[in-house]
C-alpha atoms as a PDB file:
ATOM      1  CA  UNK A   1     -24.870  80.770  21.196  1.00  0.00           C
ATOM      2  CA  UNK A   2     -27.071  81.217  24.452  1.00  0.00           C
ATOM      3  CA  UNK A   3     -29.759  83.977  23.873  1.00  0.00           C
ATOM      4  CA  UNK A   4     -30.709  86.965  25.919  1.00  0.00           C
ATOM      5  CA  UNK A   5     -34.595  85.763  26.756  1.00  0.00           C
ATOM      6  CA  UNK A   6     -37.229  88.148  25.642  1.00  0.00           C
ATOM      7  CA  UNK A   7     -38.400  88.354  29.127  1.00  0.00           C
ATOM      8  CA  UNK A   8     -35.702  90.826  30.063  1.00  0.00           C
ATOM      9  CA  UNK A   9     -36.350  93.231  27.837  1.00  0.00           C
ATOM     10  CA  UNK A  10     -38.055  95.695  30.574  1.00  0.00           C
ATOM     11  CA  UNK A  11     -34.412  95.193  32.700  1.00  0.00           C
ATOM     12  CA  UNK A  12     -32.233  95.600  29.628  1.00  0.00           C
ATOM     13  CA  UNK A  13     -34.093  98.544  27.830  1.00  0.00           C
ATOM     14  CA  UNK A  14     -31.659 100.578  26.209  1.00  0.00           C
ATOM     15  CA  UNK A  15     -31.247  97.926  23.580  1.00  0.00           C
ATOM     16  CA  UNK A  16     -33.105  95.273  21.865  1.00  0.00           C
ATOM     17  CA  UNK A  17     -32.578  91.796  23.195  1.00  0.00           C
ATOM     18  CA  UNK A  18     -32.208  90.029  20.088  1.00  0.00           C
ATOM     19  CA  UNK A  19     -29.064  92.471  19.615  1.00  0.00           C
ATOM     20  CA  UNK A  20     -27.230  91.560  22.771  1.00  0.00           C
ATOM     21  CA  UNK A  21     -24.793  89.363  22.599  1.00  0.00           C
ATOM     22  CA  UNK A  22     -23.789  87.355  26.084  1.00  0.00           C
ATOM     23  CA  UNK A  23     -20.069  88.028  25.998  1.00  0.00           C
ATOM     24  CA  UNK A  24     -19.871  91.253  23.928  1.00  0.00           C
ATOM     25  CA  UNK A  25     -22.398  92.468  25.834  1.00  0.00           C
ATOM     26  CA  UNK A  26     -21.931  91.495  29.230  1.00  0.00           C
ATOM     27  CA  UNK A  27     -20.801  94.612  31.234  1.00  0.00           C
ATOM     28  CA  UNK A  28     -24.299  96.477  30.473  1.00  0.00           C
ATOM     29  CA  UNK A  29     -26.333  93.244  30.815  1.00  0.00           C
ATOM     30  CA  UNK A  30     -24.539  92.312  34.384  1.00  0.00           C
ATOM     31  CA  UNK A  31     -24.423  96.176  35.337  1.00  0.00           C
ATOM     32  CA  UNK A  32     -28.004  96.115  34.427  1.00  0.00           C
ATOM     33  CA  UNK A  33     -29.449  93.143  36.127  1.00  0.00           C
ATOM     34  CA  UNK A  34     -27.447  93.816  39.077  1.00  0.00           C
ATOM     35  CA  UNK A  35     -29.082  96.940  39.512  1.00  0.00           C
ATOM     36  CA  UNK A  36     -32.474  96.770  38.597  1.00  0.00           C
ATOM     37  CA  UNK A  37     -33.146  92.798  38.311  1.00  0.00           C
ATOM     38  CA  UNK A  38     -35.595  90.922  40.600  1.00  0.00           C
ATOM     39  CA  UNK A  39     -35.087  86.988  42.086  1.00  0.00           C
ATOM     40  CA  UNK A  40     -35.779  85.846  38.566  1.00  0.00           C
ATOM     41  CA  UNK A  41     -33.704  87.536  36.536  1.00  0.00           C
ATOM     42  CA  UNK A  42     -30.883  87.242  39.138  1.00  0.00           C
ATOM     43  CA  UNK A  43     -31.282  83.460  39.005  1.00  0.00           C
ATOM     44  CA  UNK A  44     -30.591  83.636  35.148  1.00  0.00           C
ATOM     45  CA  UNK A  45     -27.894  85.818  35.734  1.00  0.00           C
ATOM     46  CA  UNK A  46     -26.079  83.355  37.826  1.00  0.00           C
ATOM     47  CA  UNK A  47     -27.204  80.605  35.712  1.00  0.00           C
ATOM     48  CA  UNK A  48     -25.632  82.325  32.703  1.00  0.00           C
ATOM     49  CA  UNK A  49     -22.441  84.064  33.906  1.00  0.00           C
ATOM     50  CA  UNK A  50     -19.902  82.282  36.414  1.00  0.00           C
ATOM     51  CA  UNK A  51     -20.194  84.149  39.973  1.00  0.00           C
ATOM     52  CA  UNK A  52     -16.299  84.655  39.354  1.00  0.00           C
ATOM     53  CA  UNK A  53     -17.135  86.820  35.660  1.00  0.00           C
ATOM     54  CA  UNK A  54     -19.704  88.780  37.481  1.00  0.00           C
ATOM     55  CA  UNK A  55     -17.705  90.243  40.201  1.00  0.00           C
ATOM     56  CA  UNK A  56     -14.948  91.046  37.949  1.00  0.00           C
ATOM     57  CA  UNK A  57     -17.187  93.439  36.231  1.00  0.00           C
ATOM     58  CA  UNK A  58     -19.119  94.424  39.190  1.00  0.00           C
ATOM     59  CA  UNK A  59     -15.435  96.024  40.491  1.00  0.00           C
ATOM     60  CA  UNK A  60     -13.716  96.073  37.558  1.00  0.00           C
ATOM     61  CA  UNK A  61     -16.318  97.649  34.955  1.00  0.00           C
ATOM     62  CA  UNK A  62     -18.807  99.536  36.963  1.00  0.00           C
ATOM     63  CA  UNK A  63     -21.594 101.372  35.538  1.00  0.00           C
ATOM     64  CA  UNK A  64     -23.364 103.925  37.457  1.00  0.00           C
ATOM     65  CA  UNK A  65     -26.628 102.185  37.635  1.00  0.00           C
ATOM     66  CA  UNK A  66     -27.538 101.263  40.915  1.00  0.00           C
ATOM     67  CA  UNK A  67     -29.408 102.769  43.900  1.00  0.00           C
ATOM     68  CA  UNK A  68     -27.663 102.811  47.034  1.00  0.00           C
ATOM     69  CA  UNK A  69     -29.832  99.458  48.424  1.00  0.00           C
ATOM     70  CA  UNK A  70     -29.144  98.006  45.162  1.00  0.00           C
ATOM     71  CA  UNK A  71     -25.562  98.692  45.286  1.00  0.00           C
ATOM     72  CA  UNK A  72     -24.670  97.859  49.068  1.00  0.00           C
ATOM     73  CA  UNK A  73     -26.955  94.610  48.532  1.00  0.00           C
ATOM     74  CA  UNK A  74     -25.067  93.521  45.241  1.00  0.00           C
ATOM     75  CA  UNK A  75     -21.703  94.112  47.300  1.00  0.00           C
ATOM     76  CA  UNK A  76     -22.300  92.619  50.786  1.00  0.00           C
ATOM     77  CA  UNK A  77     -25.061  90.062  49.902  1.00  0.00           C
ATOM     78  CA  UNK A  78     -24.690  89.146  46.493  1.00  0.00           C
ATOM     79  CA  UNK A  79     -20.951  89.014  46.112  1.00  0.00           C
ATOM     80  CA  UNK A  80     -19.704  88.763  49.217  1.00  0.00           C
ATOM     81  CA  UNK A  81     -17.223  91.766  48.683  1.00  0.00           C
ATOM     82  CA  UNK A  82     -16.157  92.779  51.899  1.00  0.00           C
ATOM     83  CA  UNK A  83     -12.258  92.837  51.524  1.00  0.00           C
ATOM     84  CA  UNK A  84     -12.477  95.604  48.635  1.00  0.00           C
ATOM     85  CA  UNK A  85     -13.439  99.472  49.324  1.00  0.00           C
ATOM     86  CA  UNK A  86     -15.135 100.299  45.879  1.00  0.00           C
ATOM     87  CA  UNK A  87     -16.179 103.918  45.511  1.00  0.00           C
ATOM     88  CA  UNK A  88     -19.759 104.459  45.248  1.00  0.00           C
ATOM     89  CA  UNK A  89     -19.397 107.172  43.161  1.00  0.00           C
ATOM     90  CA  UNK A  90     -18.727 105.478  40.662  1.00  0.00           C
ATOM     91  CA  UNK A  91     -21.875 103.340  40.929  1.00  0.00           C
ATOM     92  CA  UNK A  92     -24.584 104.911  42.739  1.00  0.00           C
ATOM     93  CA  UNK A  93     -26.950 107.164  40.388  1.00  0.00           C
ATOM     94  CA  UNK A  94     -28.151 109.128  43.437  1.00  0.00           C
ATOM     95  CA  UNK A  95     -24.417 110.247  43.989  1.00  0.00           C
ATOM     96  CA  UNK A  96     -23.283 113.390  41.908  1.00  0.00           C
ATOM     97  CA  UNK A  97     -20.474 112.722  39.227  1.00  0.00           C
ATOM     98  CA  UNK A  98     -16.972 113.608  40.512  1.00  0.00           C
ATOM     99  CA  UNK A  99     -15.677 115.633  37.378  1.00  0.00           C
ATOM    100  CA  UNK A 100     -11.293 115.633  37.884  1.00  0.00           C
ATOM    101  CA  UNK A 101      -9.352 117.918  35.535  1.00  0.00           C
END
C-alpha cells in the first residue's frame, strides 16, 4: 500500500500521517490538499489520485476547507469545471453555514 509521505503532515494536520490510509482516507486528504497544498504537494496529489477520482470528490464530497482563491482556482484552473454550478457555500470557510430546517 502507497504511504501518505511524512512531508505532508503540516497540510494534513488533523491526523497523523502514518494513520491515513489513501483510499479510506481520501475525501479529507484531497479536500485538504486542494485547499491548502502548494505546487509540491499538488504534484503528489495528481501523481497519487487519478484527475478523474479527484473531481468526483471535489463536487461530489466537498468539505468546507477552502478560501475563496483556493476554491475558484481548484474549480476553473485545476479541474477545469466550468459546465457545473457548485455552491460555494458549501466549500468556502469565509462563507457563513446555511443552517435549513
Amino acid at each position: 500500500m502507497k504511504k501518505v509521505p511524512k512531508r505532508l503532515q503540516p497540510i494534513l494536520w488533523s491526523v497523523d500521517v502514518k494513520n491515513l490510509d489513501l483510499e479510506k482516507d481520501k475525501v479529507y486528504i484531497i479536500n485538504q490538499i486542494l485547499g491548502y497544498g502548494g505546487m509540491e504537494t499538488l504534484s503528489w496529489l495528481f501523481k497519487s489520485y487519478p484527475k478523474k477520482v479527484i473531481k468526483q470528490i471535489f463536487i461530489n464530497k466537498p468539505l468546507k476547507v477552502y478560501t475563496t482563491a483556493a476554491f475558484n482556482f481548484t474549480k476553473e484552473i485545476l479541474l477545469e469545471i466550468k459546465d457545473k454550478k457548485l455552491d460555494p457555500y458549501k466549500y468556502d470557510i469565509s462563507l457563513p453555514r446555511i443552517i435549513r430546517s
